[in-house]
PDB file of N, CA and C in Angstrom:
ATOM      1  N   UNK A   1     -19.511 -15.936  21.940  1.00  0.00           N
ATOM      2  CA  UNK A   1     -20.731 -15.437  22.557  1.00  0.00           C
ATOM      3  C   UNK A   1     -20.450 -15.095  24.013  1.00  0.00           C
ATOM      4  N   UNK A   2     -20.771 -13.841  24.078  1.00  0.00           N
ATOM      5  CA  UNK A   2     -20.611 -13.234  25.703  1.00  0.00           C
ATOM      6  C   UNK A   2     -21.729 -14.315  26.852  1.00  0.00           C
ATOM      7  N   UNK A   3     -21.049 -13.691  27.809  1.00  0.00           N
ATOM      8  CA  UNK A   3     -22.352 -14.417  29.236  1.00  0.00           C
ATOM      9  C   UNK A   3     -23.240 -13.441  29.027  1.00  0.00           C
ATOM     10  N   UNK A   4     -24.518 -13.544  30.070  1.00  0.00           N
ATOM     11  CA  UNK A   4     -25.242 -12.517  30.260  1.00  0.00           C
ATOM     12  C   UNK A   4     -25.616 -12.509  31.722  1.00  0.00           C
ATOM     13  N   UNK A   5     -26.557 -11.635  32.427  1.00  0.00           N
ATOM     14  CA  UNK A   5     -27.156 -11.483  33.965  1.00  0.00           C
ATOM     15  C   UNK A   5     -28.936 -12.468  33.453  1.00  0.00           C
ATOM     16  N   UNK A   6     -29.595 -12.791  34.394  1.00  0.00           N
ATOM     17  CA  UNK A   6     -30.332 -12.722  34.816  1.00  0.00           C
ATOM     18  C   UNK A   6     -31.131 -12.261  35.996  1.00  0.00           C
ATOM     19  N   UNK A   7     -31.952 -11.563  36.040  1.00  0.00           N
ATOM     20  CA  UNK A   7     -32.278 -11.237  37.039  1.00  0.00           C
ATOM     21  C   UNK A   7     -34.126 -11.879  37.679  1.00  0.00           C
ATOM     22  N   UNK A   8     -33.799 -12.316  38.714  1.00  0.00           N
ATOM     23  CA  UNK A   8     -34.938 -12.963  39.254  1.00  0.00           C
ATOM     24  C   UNK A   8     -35.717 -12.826  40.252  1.00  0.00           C
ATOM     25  N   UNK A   9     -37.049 -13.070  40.570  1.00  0.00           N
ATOM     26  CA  UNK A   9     -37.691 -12.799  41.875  1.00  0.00           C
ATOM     27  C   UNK A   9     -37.731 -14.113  43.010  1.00  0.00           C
ATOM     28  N   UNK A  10     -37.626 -14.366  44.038  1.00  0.00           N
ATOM     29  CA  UNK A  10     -37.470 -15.440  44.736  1.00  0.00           C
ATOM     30  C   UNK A  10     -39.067 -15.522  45.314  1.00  0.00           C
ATOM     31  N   UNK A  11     -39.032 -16.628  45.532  1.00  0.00           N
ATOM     32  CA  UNK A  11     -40.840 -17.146  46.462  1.00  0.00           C
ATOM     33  C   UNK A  11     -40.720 -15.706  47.513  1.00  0.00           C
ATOM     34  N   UNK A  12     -39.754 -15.374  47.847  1.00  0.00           N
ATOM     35  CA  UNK A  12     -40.313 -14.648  49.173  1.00  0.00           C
ATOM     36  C   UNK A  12     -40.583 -13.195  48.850  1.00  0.00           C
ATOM     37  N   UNK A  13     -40.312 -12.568  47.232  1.00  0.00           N
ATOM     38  CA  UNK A  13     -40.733 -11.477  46.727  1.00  0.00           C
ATOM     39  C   UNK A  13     -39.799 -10.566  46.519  1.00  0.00           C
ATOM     40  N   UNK A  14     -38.001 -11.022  46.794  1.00  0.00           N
ATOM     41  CA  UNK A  14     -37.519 -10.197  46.923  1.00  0.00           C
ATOM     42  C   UNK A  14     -36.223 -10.583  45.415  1.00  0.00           C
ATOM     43  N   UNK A  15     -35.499  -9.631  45.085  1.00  0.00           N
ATOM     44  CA  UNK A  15     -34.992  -9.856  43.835  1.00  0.00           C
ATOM     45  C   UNK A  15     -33.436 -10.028  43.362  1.00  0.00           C
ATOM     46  N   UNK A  16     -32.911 -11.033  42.909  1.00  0.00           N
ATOM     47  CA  UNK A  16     -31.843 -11.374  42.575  1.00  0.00           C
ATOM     48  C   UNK A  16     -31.154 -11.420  41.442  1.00  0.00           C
ATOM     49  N   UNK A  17     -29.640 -11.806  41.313  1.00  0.00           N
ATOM     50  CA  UNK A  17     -29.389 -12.058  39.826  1.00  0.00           C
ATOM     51  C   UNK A  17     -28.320 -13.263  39.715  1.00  0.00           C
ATOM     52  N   UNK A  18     -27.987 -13.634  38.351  1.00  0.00           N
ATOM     53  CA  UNK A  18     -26.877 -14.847  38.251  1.00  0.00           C
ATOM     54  C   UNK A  18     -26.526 -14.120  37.594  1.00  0.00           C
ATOM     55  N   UNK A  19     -25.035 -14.609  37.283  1.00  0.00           N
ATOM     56  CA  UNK A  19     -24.347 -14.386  35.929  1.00  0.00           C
ATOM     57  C   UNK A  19     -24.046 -15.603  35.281  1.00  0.00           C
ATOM     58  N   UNK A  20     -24.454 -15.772  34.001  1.00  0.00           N
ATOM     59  CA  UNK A  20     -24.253 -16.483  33.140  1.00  0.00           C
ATOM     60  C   UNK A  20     -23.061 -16.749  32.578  1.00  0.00           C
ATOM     61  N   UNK A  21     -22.504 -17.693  32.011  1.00  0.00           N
ATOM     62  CA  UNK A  21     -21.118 -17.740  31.047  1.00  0.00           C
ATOM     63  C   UNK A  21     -21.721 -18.209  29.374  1.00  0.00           C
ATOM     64  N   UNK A  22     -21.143 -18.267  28.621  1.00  0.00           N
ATOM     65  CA  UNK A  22     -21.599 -18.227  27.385  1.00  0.00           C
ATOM     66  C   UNK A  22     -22.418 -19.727  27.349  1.00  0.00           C
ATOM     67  N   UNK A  23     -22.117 -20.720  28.044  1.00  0.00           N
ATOM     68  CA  UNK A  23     -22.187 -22.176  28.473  1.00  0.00           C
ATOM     69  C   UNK A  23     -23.377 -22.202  28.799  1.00  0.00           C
ATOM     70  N   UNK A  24     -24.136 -21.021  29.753  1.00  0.00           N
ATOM     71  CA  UNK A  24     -25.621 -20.826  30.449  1.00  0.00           C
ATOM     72  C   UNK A  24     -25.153 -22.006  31.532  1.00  0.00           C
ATOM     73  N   UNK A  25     -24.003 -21.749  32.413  1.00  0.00           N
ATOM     74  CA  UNK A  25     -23.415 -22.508  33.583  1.00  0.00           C
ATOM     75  C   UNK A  25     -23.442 -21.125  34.450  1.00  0.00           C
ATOM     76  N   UNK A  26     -24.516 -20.817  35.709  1.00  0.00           N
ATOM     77  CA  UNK A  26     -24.339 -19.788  36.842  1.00  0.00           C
ATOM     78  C   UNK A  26     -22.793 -19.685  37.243  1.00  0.00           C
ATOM     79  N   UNK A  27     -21.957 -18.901  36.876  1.00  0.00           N
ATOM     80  CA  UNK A  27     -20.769 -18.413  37.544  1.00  0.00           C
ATOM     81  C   UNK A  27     -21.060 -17.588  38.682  1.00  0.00           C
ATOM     82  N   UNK A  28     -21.936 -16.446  39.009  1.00  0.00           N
ATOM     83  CA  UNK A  28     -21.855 -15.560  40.267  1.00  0.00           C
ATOM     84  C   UNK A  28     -23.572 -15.805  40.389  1.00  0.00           C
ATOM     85  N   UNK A  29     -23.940 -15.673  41.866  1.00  0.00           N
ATOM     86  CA  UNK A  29     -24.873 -15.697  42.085  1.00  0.00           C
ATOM     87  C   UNK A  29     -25.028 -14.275  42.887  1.00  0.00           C
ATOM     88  N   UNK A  30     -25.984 -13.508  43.047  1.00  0.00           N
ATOM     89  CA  UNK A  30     -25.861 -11.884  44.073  1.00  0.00           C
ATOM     90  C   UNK A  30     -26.922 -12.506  45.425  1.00  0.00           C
ATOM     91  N   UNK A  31     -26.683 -11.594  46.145  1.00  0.00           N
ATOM     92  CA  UNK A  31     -27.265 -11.542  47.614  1.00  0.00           C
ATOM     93  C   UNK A  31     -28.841 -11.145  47.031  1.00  0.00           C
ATOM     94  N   UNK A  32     -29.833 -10.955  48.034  1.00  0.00           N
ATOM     95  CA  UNK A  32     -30.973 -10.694  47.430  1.00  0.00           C
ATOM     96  C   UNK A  32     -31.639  -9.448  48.074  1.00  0.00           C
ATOM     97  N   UNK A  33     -32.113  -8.568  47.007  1.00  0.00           N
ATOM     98  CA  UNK A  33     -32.300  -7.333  47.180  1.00  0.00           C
ATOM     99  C   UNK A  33     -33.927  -7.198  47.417  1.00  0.00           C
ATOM    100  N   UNK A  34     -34.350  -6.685  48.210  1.00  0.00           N
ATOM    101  CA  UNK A  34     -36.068  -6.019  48.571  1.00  0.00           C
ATOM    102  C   UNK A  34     -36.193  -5.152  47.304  1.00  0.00           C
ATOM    103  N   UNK A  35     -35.158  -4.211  46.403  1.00  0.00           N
ATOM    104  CA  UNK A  35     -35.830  -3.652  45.317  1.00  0.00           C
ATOM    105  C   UNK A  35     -35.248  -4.024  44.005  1.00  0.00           C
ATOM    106  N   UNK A  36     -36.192  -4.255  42.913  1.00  0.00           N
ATOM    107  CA  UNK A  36     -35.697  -4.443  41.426  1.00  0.00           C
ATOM    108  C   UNK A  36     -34.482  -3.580  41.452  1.00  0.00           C
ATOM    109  N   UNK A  37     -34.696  -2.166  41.624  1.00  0.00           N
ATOM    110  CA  UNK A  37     -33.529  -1.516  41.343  1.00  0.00           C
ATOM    111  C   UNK A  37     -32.558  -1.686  42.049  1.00  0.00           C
ATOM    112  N   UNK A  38     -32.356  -2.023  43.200  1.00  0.00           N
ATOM    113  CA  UNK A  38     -31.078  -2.273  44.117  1.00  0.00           C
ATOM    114  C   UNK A  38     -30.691  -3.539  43.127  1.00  0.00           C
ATOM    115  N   UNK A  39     -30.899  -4.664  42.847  1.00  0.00           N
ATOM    116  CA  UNK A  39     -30.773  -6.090  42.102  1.00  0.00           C
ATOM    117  C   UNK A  39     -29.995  -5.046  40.833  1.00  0.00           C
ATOM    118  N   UNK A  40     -30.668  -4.165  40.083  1.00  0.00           N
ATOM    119  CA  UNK A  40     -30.019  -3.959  38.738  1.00  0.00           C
ATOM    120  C   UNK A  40     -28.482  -2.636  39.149  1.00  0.00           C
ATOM    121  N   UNK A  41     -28.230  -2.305  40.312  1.00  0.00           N
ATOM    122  CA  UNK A  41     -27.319  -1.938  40.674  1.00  0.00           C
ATOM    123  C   UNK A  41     -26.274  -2.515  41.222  1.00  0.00           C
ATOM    124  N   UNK A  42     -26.862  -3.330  41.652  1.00  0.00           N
ATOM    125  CA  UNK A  42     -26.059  -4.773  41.764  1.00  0.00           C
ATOM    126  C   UNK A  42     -25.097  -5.292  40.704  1.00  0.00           C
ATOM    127  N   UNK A  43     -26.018  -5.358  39.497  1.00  0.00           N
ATOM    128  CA  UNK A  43     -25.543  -6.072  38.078  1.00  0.00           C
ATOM    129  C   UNK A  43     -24.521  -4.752  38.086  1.00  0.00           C
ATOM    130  N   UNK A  44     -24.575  -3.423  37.812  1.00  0.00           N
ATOM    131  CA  UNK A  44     -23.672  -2.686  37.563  1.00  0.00           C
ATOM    132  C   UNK A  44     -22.461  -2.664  38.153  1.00  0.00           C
ATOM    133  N   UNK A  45     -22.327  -3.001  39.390  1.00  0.00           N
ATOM    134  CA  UNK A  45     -21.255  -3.754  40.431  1.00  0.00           C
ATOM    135  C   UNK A  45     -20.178  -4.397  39.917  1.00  0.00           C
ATOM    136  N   UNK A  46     -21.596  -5.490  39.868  1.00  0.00           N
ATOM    137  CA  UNK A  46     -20.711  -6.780  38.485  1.00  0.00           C
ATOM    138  C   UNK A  46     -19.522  -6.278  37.657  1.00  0.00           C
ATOM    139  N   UNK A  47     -20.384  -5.340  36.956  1.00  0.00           N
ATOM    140  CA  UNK A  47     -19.503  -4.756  35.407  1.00  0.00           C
ATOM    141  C   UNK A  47     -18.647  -4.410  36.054  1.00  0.00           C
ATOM    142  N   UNK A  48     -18.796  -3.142  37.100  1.00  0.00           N
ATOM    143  CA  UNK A  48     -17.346  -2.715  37.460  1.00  0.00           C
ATOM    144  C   UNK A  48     -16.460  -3.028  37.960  1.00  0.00           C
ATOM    145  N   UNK A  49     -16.299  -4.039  38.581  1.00  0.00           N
ATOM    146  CA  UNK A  49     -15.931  -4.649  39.910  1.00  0.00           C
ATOM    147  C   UNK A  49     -15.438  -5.726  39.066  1.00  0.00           C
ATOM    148  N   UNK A  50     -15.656  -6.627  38.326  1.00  0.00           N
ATOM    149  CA  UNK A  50     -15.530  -8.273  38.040  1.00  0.00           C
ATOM    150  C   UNK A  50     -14.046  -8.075  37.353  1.00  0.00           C
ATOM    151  N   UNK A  51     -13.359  -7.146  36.276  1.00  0.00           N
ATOM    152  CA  UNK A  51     -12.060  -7.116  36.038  1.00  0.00           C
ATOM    153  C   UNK A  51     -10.649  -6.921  36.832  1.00  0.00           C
ATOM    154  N   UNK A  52     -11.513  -6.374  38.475  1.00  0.00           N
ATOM    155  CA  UNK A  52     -10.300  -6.202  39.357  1.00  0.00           C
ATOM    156  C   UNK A  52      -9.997  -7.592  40.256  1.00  0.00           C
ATOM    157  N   UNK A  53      -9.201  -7.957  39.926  1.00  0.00           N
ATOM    158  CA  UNK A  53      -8.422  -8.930  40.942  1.00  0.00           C
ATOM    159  C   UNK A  53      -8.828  -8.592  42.105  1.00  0.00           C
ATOM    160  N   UNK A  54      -8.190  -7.846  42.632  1.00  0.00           N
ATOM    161  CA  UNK A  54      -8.451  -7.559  44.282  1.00  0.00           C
ATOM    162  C   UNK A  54      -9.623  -7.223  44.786  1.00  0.00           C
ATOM    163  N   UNK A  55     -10.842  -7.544  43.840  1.00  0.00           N
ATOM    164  CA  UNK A  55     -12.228  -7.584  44.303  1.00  0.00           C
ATOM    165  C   UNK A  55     -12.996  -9.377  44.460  1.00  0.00           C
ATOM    166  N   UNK A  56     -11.478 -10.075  44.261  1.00  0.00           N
ATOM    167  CA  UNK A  56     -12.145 -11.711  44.247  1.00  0.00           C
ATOM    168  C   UNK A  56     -11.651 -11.882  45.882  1.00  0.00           C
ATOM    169  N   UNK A  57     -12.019 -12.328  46.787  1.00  0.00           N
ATOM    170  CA  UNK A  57     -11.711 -13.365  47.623  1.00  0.00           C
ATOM    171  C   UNK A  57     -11.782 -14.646  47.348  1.00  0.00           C
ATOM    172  N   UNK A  58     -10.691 -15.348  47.854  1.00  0.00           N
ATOM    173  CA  UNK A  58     -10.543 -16.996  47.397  1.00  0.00           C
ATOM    174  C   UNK A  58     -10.633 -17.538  48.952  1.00  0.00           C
ATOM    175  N   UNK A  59     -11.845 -18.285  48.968  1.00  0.00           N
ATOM    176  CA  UNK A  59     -11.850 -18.917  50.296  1.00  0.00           C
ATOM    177  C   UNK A  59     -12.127 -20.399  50.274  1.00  0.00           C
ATOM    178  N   UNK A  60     -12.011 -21.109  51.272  1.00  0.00           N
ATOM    179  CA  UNK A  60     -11.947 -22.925  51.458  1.00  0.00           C
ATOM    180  C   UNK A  60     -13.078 -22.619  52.614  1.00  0.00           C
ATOM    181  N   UNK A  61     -14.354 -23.348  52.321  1.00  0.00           N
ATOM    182  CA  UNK A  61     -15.189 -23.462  53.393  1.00  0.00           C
ATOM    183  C   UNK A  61     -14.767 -24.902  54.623  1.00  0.00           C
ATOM    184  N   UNK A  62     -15.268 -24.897  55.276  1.00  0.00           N
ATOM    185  CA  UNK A  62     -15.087 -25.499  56.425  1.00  0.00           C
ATOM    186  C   UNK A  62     -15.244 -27.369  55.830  1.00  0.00           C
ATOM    187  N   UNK A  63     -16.034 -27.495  54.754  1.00  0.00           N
ATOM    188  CA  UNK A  63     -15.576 -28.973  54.721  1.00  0.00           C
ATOM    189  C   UNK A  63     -14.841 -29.341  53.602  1.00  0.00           C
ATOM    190  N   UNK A  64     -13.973 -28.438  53.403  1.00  0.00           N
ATOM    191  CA  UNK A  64     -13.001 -28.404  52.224  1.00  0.00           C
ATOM    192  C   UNK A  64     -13.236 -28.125  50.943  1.00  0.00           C
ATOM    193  N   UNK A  65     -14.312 -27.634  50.546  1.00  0.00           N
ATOM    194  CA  UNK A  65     -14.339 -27.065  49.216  1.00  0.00           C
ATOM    195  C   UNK A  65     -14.089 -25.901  49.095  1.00  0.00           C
ATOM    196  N   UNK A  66     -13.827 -25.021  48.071  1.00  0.00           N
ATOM    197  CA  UNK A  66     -13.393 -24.163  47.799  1.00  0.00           C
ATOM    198  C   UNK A  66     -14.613 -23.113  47.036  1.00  0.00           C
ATOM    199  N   UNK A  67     -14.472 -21.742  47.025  1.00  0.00           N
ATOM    200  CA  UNK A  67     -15.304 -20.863  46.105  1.00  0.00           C
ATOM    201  C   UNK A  67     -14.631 -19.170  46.563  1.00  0.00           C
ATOM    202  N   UNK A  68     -15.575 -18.865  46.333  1.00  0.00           N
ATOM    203  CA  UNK A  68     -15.483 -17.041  46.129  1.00  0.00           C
ATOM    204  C   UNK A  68     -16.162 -15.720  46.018  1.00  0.00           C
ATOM    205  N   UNK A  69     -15.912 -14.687  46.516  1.00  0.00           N
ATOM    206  CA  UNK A  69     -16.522 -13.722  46.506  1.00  0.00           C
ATOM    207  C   UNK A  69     -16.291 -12.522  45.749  1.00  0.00           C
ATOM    208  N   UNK A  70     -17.313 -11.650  45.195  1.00  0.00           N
ATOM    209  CA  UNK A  70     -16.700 -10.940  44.246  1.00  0.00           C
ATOM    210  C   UNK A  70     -17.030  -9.434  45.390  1.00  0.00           C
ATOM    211  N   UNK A  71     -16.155  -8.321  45.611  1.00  0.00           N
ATOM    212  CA  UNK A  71     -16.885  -7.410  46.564  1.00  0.00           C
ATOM    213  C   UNK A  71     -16.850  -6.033  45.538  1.00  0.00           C
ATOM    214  N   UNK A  72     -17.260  -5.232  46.560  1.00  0.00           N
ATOM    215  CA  UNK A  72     -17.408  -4.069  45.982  1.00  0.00           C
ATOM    216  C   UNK A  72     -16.322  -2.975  46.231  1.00  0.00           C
ATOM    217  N   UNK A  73     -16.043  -2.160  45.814  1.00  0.00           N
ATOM    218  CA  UNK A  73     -15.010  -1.373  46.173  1.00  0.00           C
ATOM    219  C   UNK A  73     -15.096  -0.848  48.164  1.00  0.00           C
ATOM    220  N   UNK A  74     -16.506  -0.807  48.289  1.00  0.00           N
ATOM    221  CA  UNK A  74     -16.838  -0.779  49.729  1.00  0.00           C
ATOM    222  C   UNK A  74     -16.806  -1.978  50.570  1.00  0.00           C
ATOM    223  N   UNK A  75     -16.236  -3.003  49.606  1.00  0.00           N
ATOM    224  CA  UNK A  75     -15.897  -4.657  50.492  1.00  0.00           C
ATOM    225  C   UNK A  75     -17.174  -4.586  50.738  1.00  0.00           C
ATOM    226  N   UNK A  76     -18.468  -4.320  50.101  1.00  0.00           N
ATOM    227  CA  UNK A  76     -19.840  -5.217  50.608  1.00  0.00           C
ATOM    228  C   UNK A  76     -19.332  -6.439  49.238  1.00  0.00           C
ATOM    229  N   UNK A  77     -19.894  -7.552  49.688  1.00  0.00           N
ATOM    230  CA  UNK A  77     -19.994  -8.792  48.718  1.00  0.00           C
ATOM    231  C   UNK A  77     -21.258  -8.617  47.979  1.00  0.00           C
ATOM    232  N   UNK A  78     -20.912  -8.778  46.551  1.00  0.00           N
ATOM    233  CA  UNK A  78     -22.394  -8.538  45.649  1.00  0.00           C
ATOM    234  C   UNK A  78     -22.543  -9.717  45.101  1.00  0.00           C
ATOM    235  N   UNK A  79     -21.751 -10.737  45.120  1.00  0.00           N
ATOM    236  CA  UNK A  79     -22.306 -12.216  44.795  1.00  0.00           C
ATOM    237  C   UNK A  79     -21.273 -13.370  45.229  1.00  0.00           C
ATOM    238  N   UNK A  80     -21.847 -14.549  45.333  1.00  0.00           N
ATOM    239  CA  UNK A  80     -20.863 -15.359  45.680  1.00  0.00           C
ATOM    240  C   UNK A  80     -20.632 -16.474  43.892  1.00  0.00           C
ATOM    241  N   UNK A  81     -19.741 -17.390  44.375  1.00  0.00           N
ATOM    242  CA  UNK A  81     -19.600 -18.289  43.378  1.00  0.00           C
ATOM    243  C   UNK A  81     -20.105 -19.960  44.241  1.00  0.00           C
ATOM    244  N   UNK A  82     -20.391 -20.903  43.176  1.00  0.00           N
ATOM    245  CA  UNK A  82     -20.371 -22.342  43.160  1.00  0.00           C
ATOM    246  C   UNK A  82     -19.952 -22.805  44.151  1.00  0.00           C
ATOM    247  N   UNK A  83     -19.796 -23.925  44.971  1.00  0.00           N
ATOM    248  CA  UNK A  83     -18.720 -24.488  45.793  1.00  0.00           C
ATOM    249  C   UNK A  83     -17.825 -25.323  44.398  1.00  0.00           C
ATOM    250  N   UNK A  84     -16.771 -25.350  44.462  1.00  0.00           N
ATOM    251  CA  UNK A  84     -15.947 -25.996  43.661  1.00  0.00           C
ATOM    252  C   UNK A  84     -14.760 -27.626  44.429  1.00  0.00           C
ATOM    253  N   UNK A  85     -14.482 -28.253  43.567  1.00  0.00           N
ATOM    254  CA  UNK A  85     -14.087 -29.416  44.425  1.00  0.00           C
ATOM    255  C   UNK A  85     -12.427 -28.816  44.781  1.00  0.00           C
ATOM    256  N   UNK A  86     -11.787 -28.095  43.887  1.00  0.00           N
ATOM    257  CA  UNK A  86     -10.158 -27.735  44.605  1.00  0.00           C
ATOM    258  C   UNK A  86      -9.952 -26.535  44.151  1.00  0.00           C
ATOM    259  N   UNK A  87      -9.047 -25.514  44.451  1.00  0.00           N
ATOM    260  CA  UNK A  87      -8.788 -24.201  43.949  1.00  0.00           C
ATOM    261  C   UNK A  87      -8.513 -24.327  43.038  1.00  0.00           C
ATOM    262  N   UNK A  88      -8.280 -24.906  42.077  1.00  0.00           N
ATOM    263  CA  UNK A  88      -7.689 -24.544  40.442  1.00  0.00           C
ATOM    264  C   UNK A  88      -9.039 -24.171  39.604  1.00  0.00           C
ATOM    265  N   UNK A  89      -9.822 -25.411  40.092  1.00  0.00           N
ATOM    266  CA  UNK A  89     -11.466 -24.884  39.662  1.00  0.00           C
ATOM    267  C   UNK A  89     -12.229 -23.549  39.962  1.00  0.00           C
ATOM    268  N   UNK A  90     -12.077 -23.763  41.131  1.00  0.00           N
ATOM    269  CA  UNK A  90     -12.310 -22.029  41.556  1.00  0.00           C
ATOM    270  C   UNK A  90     -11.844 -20.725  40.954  1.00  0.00           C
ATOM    271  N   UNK A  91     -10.231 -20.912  40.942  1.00  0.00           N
ATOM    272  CA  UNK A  91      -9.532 -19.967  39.965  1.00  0.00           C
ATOM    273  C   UNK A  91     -10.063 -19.670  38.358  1.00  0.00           C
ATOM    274  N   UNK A  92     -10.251 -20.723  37.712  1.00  0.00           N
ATOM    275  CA  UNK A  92     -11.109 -20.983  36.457  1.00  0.00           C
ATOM    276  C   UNK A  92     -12.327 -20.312  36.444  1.00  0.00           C
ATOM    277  N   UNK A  93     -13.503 -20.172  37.678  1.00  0.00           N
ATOM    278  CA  UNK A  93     -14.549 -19.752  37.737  1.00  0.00           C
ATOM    279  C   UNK A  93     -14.040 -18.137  38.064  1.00  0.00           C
ATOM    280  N   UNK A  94     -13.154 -17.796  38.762  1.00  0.00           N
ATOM    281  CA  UNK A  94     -12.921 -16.305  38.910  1.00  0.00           C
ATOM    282  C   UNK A  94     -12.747 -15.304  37.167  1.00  0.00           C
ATOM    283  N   UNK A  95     -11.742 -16.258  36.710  1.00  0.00           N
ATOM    284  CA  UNK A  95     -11.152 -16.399  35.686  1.00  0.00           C
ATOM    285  C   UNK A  95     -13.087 -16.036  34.246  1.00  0.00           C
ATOM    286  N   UNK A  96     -13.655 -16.429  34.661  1.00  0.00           N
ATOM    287  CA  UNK A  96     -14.555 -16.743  33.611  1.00  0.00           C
ATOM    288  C   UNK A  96     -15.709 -15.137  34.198  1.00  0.00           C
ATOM    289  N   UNK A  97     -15.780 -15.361  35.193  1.00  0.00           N
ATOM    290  CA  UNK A  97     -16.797 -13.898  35.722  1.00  0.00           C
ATOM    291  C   UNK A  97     -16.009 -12.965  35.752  1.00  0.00           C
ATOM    292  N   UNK A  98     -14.440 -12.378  35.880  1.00  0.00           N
ATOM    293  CA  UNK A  98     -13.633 -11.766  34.831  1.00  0.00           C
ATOM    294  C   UNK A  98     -14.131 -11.081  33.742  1.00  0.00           C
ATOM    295  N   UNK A  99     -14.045 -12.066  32.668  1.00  0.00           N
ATOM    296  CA  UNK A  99     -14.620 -12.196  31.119  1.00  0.00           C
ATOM    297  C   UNK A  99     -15.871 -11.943  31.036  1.00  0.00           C
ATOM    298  N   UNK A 100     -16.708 -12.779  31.436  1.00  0.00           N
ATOM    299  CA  UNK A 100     -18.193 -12.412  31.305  1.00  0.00           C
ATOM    300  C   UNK A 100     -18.869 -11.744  31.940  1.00  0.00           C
ATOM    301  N   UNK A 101     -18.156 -11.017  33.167  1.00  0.00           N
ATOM    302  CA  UNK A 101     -19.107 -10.247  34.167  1.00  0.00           C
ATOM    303  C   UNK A 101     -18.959  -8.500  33.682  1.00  0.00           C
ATOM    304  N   UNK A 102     -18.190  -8.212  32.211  1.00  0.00           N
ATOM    305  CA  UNK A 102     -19.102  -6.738  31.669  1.00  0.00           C
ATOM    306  C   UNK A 102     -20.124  -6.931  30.804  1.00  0.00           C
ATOM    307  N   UNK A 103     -20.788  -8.280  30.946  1.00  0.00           N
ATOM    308  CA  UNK A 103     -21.814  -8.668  29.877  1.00  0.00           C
ATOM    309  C   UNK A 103     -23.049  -7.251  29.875  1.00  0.00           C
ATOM    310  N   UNK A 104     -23.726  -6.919  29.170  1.00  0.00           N
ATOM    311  CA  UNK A 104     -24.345  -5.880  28.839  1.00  0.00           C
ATOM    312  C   UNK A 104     -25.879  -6.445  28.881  1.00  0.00           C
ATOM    313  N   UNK A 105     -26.075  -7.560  28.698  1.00  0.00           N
ATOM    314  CA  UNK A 105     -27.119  -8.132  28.487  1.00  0.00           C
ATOM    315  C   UNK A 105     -27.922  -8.762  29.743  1.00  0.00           C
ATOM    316  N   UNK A 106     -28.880  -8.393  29.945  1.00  0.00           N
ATOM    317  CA  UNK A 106     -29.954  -7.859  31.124  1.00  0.00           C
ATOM    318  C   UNK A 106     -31.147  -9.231  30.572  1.00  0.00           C
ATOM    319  N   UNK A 107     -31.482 -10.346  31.301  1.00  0.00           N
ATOM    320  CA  UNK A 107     -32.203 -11.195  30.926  1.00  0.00           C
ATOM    321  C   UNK A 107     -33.477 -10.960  31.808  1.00  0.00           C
ATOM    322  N   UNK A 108     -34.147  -9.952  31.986  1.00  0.00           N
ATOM    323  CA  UNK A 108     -35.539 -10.114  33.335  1.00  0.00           C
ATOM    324  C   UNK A 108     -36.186 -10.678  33.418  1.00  0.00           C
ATOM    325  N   UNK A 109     -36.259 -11.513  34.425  1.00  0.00           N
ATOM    326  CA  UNK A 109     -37.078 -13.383  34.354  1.00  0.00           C
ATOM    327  C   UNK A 109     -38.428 -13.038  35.164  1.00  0.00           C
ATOM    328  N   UNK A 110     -38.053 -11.294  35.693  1.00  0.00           N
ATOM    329  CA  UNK A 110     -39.114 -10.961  37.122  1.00  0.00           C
ATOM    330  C   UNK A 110     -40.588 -11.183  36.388  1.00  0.00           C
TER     331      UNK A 110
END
C-alpha cells in the first residue's frame, strides 16, 4: 500500500499538507500556503522533486538531532521532515518520502 498527501487548513486559515507513509506515520510536512491551490502545487513538488537525491538536505539542528529538507528545483523548501534521534534514522525517513512521495492520492481534510 502506497503513502498518500493530506492536505489541511490551520486555525489561522491558511493551507497545508503531510505526506503520509503506508504506516499513516507524517514523513514530510510543507510550509503553509494562503491558497488551496498554492498547497496542491506544492503536493506536485512533492511528486517531482521527492525521487531526486540532490533535492534532500541532511541537516543536525543545534541540539543535536537530526532531519531534512526536501527543495525544489528553485532550492525553495516545500517541506521539512520529523526531528530524528541520529542520521541513520533520518536517512530511512528520506529513504521512505523517496517511495511514497509520487503517491497520487490527494486526502482533503480542508
Amino acid at each position: 500500500m502506497p503513502g498518500w498527501f493530506e492536505m489541511k487548513k490551520s486555525n489561522s486559515g491558511q493551507f497545508f499538507f503531510t505526506l503520509k507513509a503506508a504506516n499513516a506515520e507524517v514523513i514530510l510536512t510543507s510550509e503553509m500556503y494562503v491558497e488551496k491551490a498554492s498547497a496542491k502545487g506544492g503536493i506536485a513538488s512533492v511528486q517531482k522533486n521527492s525521487p531526486k537525491t540532490e533535492r534532500f538536505a541532511k541537516i543536525e539542528s543545534k541540539n543535536g538531532k537530526f532531519y531534512f529538507t526536501l527543495k525544489a528545483g528553485n532550492h525553495q523548501v516545500i517541506g521539512n521532515s520529523q526531528m530524528y534521534a541520529n542520521g541513520k534514522s533520518r536517512d530511512a525517513g528520506i529513504t521512505s518520502v523517496k517511495t511514497n512521495g509520487k503517491a497520487k492520492e490527494i486526502k482533503d481534510l480542508t
